[in-house]
C-alpha atoms as a PDB file:
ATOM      1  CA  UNK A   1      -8.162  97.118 105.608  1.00  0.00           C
ATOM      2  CA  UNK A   2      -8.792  98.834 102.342  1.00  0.00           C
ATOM      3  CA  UNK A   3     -12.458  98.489 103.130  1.00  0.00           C
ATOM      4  CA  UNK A   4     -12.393  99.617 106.915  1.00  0.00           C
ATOM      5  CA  UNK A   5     -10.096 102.641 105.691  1.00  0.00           C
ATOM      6  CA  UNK A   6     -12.638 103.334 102.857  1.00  0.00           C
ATOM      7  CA  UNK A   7     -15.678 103.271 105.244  1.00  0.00           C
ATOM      8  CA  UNK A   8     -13.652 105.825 107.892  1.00  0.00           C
ATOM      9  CA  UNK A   9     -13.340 108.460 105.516  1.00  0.00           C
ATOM     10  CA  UNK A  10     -17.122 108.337 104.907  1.00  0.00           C
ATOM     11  CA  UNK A  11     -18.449 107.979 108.554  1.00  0.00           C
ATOM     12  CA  UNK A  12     -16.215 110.914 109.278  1.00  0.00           C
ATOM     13  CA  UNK A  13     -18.086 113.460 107.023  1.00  0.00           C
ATOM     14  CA  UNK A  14     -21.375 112.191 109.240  1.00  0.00           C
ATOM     15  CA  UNK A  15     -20.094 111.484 112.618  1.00  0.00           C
ATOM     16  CA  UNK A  16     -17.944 114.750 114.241  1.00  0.00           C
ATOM     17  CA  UNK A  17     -17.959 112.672 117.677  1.00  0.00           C
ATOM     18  CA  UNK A  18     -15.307 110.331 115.953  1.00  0.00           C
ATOM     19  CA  UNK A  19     -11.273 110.973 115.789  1.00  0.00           C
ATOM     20  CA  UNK A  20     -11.098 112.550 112.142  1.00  0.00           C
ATOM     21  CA  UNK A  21      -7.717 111.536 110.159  1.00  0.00           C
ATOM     22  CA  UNK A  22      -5.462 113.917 109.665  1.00  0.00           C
ATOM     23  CA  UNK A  23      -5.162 115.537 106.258  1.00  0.00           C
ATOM     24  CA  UNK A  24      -3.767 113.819 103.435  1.00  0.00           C
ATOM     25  CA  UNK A  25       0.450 114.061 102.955  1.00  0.00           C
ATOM     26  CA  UNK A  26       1.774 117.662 102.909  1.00  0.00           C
ATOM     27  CA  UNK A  27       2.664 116.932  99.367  1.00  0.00           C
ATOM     28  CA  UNK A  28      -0.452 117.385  98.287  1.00  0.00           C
ATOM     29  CA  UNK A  29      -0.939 121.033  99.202  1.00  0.00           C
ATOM     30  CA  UNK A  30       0.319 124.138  97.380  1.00  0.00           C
ATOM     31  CA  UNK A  31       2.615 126.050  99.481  1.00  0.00           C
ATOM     32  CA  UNK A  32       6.392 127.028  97.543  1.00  0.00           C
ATOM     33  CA  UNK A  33       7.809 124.433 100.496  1.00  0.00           C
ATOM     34  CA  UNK A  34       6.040 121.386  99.368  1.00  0.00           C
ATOM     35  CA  UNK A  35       6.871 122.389  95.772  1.00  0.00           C
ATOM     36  CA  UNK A  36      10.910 120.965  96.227  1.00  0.00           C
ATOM     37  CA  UNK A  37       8.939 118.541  98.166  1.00  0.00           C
ATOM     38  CA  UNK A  38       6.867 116.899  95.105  1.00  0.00           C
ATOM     39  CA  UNK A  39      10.375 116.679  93.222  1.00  0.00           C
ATOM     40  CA  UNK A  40      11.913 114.388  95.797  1.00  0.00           C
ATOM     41  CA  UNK A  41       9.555 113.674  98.897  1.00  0.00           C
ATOM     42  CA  UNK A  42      11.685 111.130 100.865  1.00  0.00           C
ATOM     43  CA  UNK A  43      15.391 112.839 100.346  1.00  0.00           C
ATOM     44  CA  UNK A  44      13.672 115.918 101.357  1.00  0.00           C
ATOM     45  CA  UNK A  45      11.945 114.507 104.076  1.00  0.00           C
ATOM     46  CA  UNK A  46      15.015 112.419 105.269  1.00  0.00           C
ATOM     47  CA  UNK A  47      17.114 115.525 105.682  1.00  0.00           C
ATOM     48  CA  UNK A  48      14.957 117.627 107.390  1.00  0.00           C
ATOM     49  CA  UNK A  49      13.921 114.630 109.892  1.00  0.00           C
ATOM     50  CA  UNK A  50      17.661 114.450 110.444  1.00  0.00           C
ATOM     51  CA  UNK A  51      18.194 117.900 111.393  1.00  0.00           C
ATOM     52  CA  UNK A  52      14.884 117.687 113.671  1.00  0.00           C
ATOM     53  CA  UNK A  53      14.400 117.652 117.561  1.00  0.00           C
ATOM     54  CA  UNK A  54      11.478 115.797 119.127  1.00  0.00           C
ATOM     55  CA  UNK A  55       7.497 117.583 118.764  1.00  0.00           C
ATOM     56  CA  UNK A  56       7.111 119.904 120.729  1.00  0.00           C
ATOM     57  CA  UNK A  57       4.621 118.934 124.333  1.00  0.00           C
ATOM     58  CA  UNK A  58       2.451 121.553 122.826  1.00  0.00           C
ATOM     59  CA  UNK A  59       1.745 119.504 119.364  1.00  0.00           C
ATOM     60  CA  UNK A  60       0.647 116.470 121.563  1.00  0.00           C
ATOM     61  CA  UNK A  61      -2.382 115.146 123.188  1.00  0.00           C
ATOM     62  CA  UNK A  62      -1.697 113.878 126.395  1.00  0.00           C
ATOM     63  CA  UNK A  63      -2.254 109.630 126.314  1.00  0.00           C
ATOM     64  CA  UNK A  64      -4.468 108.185 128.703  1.00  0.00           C
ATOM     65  CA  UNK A  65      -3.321 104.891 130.382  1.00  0.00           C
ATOM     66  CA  UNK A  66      -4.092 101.643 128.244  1.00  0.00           C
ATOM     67  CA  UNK A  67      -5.991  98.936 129.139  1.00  0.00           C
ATOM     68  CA  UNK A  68      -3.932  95.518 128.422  1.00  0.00           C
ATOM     69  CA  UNK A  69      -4.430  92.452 129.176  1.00  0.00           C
ATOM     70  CA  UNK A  70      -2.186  90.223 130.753  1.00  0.00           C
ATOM     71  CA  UNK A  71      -0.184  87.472 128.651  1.00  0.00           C
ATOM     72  CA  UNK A  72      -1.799  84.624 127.334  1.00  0.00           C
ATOM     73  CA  UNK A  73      -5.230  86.268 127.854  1.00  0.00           C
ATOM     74  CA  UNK A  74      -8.138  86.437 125.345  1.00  0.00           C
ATOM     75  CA  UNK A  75      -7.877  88.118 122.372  1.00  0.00           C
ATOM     76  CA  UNK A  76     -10.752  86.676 120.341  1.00  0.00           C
ATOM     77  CA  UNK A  77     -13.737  84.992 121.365  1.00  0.00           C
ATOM     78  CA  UNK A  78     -16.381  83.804 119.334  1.00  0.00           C
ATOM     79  CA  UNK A  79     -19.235  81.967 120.468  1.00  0.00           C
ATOM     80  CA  UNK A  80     -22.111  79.809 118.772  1.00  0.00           C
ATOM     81  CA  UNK A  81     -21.898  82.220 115.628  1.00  0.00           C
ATOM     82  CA  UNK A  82     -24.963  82.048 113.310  1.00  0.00           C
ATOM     83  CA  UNK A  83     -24.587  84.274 110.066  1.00  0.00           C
ATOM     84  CA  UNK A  84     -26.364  84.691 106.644  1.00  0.00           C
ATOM     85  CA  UNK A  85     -26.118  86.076 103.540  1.00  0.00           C
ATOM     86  CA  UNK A  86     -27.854  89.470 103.786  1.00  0.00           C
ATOM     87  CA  UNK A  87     -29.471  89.666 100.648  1.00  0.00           C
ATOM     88  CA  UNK A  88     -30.701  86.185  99.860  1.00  0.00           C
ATOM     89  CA  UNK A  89     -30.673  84.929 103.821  1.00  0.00           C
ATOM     90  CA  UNK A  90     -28.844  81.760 102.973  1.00  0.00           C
ATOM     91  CA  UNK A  91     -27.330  80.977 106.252  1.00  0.00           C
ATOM     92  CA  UNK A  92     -23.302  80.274 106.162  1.00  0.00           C
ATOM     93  CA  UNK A  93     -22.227  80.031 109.457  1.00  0.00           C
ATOM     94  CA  UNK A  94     -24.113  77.691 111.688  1.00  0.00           C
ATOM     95  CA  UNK A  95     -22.209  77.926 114.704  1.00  0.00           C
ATOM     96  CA  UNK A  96     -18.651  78.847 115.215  1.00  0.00           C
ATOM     97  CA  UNK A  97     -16.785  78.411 117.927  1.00  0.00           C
ATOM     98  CA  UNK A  98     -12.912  79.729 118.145  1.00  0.00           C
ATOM     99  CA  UNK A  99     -11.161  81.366 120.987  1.00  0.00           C
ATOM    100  CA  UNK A 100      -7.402  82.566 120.569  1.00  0.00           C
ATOM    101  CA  UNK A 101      -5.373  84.168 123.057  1.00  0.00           C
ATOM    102  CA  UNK A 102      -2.656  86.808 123.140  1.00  0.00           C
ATOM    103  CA  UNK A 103       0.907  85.001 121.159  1.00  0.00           C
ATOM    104  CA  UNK A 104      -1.342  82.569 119.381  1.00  0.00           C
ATOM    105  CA  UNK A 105      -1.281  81.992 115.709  1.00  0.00           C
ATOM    106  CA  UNK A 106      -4.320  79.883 114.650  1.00  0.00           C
ATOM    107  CA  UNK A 107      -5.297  78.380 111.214  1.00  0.00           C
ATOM    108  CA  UNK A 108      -7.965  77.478 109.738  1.00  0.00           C
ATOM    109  CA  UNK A 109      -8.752  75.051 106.703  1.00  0.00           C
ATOM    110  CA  UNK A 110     -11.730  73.651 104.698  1.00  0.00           C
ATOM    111  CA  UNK A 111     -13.099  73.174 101.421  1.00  0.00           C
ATOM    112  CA  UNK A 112     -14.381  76.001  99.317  1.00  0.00           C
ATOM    113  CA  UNK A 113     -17.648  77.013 100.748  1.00  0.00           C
ATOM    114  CA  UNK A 114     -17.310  75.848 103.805  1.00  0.00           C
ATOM    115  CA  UNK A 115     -17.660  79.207 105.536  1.00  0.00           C
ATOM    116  CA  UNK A 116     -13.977  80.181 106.202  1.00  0.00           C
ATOM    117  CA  UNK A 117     -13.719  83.481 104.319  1.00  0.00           C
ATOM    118  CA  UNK A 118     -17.540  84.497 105.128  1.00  0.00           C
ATOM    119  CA  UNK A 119     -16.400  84.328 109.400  1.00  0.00           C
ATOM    120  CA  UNK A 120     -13.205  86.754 108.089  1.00  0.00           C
ATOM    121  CA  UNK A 121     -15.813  89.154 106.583  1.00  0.00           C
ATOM    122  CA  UNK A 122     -18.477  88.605 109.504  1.00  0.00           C
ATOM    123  CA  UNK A 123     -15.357  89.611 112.166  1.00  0.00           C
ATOM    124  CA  UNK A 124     -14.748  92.723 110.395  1.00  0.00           C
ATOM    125  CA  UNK A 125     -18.118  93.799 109.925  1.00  0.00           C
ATOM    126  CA  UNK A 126     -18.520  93.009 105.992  1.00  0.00           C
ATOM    127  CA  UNK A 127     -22.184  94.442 105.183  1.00  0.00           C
ATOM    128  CA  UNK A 128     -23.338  91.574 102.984  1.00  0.00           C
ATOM    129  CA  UNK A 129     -23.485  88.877 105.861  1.00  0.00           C
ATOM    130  CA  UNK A 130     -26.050  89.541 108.838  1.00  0.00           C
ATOM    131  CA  UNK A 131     -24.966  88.272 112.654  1.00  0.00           C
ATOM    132  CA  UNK A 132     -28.410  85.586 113.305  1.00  0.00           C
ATOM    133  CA  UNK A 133     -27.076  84.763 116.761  1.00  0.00           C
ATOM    134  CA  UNK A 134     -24.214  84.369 118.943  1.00  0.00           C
ATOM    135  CA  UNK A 135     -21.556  86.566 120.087  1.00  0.00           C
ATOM    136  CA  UNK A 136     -18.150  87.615 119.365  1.00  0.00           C
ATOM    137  CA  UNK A 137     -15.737  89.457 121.707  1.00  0.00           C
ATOM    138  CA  UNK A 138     -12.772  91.142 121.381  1.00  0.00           C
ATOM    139  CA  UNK A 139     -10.486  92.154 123.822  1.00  0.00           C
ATOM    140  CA  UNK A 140     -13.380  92.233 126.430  1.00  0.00           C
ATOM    141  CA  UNK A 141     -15.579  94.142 123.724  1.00  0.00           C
ATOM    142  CA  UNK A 142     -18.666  93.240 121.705  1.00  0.00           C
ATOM    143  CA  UNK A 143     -17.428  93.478 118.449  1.00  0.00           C
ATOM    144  CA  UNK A 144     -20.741  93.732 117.153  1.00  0.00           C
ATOM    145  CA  UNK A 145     -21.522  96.879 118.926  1.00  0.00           C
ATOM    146  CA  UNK A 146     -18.700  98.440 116.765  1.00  0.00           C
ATOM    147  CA  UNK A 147     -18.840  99.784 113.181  1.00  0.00           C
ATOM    148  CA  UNK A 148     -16.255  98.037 110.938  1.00  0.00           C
ATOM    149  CA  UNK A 149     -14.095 101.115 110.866  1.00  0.00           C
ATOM    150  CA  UNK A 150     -13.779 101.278 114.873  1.00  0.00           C
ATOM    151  CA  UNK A 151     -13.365  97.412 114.929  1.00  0.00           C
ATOM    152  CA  UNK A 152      -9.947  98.357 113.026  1.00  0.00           C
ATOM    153  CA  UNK A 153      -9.062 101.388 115.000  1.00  0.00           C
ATOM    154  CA  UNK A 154      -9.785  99.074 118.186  1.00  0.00           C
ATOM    155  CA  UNK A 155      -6.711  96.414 116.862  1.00  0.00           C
ATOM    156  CA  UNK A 156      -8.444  94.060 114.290  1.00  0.00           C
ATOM    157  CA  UNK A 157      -7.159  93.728 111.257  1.00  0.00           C
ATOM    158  CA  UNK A 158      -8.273  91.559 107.808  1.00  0.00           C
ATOM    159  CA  UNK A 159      -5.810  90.672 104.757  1.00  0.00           C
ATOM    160  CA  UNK A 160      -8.278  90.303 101.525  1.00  0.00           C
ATOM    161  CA  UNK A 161      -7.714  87.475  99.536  1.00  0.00           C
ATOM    162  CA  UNK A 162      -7.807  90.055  96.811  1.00  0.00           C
ATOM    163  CA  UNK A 163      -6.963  93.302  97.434  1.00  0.00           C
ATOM    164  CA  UNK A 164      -8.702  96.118  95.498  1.00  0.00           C
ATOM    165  CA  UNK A 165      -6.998  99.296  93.734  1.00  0.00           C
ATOM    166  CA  UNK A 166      -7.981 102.475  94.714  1.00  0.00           C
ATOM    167  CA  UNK A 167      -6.896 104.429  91.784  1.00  0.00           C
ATOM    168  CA  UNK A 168      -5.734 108.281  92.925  1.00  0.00           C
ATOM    169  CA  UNK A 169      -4.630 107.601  96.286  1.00  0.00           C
ATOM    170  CA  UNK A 170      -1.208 106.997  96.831  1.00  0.00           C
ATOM    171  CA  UNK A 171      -0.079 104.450  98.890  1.00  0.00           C
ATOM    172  CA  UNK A 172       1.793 106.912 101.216  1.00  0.00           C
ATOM    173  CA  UNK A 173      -1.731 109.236 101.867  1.00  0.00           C
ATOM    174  CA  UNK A 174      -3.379 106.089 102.569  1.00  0.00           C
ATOM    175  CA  UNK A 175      -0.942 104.771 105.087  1.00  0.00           C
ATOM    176  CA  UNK A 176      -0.810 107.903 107.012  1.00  0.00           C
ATOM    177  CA  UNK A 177      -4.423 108.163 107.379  1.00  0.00           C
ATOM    178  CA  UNK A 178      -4.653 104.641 108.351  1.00  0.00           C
ATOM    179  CA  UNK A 179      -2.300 105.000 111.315  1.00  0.00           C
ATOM    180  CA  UNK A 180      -3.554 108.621 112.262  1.00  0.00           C
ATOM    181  CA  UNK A 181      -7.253 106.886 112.914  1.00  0.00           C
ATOM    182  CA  UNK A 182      -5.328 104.723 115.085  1.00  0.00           C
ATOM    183  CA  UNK A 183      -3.687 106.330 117.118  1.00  0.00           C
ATOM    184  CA  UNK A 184      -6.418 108.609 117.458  1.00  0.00           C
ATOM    185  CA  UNK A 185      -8.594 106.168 118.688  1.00  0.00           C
ATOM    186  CA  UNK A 186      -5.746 104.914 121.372  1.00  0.00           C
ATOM    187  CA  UNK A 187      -5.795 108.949 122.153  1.00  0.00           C
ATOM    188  CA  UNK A 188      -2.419 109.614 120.742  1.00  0.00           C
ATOM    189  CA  UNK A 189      -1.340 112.994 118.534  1.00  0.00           C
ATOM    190  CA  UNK A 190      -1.420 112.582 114.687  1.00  0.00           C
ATOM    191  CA  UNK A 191       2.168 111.793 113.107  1.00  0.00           C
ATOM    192  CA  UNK A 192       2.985 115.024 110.821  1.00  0.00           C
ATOM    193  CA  UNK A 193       4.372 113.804 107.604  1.00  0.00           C
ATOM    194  CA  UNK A 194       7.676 114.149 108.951  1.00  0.00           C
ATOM    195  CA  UNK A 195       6.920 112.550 111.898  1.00  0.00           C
ATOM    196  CA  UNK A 196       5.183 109.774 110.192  1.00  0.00           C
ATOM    197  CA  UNK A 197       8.119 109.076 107.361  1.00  0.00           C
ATOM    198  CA  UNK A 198      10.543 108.993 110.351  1.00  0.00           C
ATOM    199  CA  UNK A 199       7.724 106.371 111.762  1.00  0.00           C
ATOM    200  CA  UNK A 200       7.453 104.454 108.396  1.00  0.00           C
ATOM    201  CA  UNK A 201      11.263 104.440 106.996  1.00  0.00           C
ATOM    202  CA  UNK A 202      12.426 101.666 109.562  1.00  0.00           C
ATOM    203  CA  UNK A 203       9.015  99.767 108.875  1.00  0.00           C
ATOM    204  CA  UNK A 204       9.785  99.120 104.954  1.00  0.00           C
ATOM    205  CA  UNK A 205      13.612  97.971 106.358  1.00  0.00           C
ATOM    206  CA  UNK A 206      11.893  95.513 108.412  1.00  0.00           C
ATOM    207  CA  UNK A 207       9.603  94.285 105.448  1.00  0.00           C
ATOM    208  CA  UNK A 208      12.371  94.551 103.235  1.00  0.00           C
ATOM    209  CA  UNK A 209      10.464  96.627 100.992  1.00  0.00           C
ATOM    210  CA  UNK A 210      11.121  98.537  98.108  1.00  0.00           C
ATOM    211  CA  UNK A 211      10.079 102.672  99.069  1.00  0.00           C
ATOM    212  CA  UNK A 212       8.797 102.744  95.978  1.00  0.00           C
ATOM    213  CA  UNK A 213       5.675 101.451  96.910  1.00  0.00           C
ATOM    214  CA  UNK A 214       4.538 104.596  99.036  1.00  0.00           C
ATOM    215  CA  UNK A 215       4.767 106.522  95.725  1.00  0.00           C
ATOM    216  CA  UNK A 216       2.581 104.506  94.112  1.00  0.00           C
ATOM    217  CA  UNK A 217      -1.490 104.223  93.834  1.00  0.00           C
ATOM    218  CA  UNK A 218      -2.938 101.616  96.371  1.00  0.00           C
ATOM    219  CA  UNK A 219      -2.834  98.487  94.510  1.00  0.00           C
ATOM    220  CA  UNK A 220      -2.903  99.609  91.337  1.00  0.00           C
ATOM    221  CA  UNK A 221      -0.370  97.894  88.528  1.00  0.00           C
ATOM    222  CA  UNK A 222       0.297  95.649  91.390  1.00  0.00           C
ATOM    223  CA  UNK A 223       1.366  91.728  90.657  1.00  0.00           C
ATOM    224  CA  UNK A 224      -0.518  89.371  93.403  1.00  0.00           C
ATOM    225  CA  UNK A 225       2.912  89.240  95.618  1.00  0.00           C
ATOM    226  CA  UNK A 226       2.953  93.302  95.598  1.00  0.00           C
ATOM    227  CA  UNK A 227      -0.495  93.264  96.381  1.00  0.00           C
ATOM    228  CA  UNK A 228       0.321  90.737  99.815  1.00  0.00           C
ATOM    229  CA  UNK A 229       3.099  92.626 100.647  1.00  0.00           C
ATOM    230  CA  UNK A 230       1.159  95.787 100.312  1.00  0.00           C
ATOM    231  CA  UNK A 231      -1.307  94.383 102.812  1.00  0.00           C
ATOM    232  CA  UNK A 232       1.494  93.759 105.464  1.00  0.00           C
ATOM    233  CA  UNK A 233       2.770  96.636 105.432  1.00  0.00           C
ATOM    234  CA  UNK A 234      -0.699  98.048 106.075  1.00  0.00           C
ATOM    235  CA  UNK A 235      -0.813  95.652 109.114  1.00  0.00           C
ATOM    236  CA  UNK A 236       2.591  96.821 110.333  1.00  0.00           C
ATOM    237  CA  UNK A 237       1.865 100.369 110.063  1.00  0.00           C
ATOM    238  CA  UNK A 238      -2.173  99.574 111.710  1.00  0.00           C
ATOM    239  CA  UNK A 239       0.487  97.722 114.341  1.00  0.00           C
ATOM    240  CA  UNK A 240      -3.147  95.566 115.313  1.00  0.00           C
ATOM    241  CA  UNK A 241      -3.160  92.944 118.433  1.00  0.00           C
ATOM    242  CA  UNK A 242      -5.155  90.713 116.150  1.00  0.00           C
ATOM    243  CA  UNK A 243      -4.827  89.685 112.292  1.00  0.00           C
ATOM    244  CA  UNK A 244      -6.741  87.879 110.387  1.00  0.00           C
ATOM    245  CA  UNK A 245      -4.868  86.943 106.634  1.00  0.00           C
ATOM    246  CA  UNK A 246      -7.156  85.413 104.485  1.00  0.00           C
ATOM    247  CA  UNK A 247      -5.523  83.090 101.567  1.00  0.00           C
ATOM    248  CA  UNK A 248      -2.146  85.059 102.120  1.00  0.00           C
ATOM    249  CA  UNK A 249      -0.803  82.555  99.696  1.00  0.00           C
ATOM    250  CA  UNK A 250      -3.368  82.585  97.134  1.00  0.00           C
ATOM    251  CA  UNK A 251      -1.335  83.931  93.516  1.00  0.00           C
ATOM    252  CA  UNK A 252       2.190  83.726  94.827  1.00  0.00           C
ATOM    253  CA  UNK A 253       4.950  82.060  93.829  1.00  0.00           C
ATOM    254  CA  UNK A 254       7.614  80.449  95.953  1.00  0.00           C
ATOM    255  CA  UNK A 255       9.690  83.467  96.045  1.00  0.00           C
ATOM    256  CA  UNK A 256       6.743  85.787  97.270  1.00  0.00           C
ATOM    257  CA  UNK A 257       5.746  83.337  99.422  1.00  0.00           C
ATOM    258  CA  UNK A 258       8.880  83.180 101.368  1.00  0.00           C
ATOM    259  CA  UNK A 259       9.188  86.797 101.578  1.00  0.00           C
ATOM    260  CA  UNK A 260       5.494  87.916 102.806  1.00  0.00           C
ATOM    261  CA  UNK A 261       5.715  84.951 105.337  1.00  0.00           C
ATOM    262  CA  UNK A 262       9.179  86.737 106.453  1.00  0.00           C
ATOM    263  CA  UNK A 263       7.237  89.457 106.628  1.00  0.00           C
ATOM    264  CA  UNK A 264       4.634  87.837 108.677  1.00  0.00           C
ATOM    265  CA  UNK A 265       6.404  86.455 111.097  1.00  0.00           C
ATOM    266  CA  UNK A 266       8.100  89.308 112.388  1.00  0.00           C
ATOM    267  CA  UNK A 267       5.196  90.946 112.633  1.00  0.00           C
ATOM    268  CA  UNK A 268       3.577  87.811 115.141  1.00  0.00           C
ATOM    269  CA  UNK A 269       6.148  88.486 117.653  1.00  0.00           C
ATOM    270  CA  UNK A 270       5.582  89.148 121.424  1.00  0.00           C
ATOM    271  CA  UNK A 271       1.877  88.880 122.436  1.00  0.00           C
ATOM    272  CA  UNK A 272      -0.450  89.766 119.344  1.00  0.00           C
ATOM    273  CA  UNK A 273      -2.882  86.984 118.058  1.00  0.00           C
ATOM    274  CA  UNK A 274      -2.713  85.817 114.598  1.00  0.00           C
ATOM    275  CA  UNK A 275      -5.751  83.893 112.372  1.00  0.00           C
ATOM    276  CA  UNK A 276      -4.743  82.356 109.381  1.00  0.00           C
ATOM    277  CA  UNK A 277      -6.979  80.936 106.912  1.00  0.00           C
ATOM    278  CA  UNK A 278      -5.488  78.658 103.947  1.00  0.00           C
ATOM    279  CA  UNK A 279      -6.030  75.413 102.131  1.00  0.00           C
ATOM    280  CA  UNK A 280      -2.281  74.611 102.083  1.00  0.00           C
ATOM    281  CA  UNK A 281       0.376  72.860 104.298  1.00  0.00           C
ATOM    282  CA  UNK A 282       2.982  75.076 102.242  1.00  0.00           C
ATOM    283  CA  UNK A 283       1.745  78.105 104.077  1.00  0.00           C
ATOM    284  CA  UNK A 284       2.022  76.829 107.715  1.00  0.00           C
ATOM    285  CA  UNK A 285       5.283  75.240 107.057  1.00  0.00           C
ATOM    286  CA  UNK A 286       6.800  79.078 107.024  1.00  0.00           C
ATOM    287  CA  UNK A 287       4.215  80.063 109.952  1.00  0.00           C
ATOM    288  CA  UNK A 288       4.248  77.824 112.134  1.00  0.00           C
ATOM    289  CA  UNK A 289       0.550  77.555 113.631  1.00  0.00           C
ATOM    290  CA  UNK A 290       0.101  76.258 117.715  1.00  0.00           C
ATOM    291  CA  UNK A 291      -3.248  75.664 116.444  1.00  0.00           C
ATOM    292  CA  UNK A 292      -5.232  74.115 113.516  1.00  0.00           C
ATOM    293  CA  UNK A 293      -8.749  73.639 112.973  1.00  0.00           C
ATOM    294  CA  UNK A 294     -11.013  71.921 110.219  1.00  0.00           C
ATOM    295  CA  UNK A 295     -13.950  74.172 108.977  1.00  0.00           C
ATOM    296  CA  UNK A 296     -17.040  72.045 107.308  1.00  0.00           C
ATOM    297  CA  UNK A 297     -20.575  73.268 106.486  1.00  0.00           C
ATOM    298  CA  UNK A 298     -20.361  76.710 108.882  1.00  0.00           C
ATOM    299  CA  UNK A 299     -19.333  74.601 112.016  1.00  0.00           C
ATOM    300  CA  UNK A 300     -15.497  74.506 113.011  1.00  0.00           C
ATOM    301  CA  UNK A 301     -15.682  70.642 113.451  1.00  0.00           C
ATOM    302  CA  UNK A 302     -11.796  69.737 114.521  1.00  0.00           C
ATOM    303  CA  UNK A 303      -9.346  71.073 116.510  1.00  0.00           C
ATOM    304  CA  UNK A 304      -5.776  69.896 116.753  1.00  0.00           C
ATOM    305  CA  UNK A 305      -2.099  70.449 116.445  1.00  0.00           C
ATOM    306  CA  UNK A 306      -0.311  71.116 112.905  1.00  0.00           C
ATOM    307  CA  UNK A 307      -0.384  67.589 112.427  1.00  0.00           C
ATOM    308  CA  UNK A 308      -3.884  67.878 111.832  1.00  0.00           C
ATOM    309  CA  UNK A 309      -2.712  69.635 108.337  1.00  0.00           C
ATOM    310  CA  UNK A 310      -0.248  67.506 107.356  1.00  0.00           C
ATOM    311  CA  UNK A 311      -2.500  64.927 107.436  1.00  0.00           C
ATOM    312  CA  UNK A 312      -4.950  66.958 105.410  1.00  0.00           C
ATOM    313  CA  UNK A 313      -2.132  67.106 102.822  1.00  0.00           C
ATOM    314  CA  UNK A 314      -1.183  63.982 102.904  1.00  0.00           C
ATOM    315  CA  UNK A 315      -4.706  62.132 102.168  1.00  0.00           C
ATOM    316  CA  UNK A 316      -7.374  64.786 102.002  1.00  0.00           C
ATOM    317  CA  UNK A 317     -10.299  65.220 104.308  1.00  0.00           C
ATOM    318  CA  UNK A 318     -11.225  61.444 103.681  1.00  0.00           C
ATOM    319  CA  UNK A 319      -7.597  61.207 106.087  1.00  0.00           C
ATOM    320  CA  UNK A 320      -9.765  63.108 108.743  1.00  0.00           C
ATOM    321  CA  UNK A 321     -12.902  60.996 108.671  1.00  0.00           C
ATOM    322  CA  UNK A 322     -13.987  64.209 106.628  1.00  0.00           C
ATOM    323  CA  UNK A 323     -15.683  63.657 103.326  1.00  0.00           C
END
């Protein structure tokens, strides 16, 4: 996401054909108003949201009529996927096939190097791995006709397994950007910062987060459970049909654990798709997959219920007939 977000603000300078995010918070101009505002942004904001009657017509861009597919029907569908390493052409993934429909959650396991986090990176568009063959669709789409920053706008999301700081950019800027792309893209009006802490406030109750975060720099002083949590609130603001959380549960403890798969699983509800990719029974025994598969040398190479990982736990891949 941080990535995506990253590469948006730079296509934007080049490409005036594309919905441009909206200016950063109104706390970061110079006007007397936003002076009080700097001293205590959310109680300010809070009160006058209170006090405030819906945007005017005039502030909005009429919505054209979405597209959706019916329930249960593709989300993600990736075909015979060939990929390699851009700059040394060692080829990763050597055929991947995975299709997951609207109200799945899927997971995927393997050994380290098996390919799981390079077909993450590949599905958003990562620049370091180069599509050989096959195809990948989403929602009807050719995902590879889209630049990683319109593959988010479009509903795709990817969790890092580490997120990166972005030092100078407050969580709250960042957020509101994110979400103003978005809806952009689904040809709805930008959220004013009003408008968007309104939009935001019952998110962090959700999450059961702390507000503090959206004063904070993006990642930056955070432990490796902030960081996670960080990340799903970026998903629930992005509000994407299709998630992809790599090694959620890498660097937490039990506690964090508990909490970001709370977080998690609220937001898996009603018909979006969900990929998880982890190396740990611990993980799917809070998020309950309907599918699992077995990743191996670039090729997914077993398919099955969760009792495919429990068996994994249990005895290893030798348990599979996988050495």
């Amino acid at each position: 996401a941080t990535a995506a977000a990253t590469a948006a603000a730079s296509r934007e300078r080049t490409a005036p054909h594309r919905p441009i995010p909206s200016p950063m918070f109104a706390a970061t101009t110079t006007t007397p108003s936003t002076t009080t505002a700097r001293a205590s942004p959310f109680a300010q904001a809070a009160h006058r949201l209170s006090r405030r009657t819906a945007t005017p017509a005039s502030r909005r861009r009429a919505a054209p009529c979405a597209v959706r597919a019916a329930k249960g029907d593709i989300l993600l569908d990736v075909r015979d996927l060939r990929a390699k390493v851009a700059e040394t052409g060692e080829e990763i993934l050597r055929g991947v096939d995975l299709v997951i429909r609207e109200g799945e959650t899927h997971a995927i396991m393997g050994k380290n190097g098996s390919g799981k986090s390079t077909l993450t990176k590949v599905l958003v568009g990562h620049p370091a791995y180069e599509v050989t063959s096959g195809t990948a669709m989403f929602k009807g789409e050719d995902l590879f006709a889209l630049e990683p920053e319109e593959r988010a706008r479009a509903g795709l999301f990817l969790s890092f397994q580490s997120p990166i700081e972005v030092p100078g950019v407050s969580n709250v800027d960042f957020l509101r950007m994110m979400c103003n792309a978005r809806r952009a893209a689904r040809g709805e009006g930008e959220l004013d910062p009003l408008e968007f802490y309104g939009y935001l406030t019952p998110k962090l109750e959700q999450l059961n987060m702390d507000p503090s975060f959206l004063t904070r720099n993006v990642n930056e002083g955070f432990s490796g459970g902030e960081k996670k949590r960080n990340e799903i609130l970026q998903l629930a603001v992005m509000e994407s049909e299709m998630s992809i959380l790599d090694e959620i549960d890498s660097g937490l403890d039990v506690d964090a654990l508990r909490d970001v798969a709370k977080a998690v699983n609220v937001l898996r509800e009603g018909d979006k798709g969900l990929l998880l990719i982890t190396h740990y029974q611990r993980l799917l025994d809070l998020i309950h997959p309907d599918v699992v598969h077995i990743m191996q040398k670039g090729k997914i190479v077993q398919t099955g219920g969760v009792e495919l990982a429990t068996q994994l736990e249990e005895g290893g891949f030798a348990a599979l007939g996988r050495s």
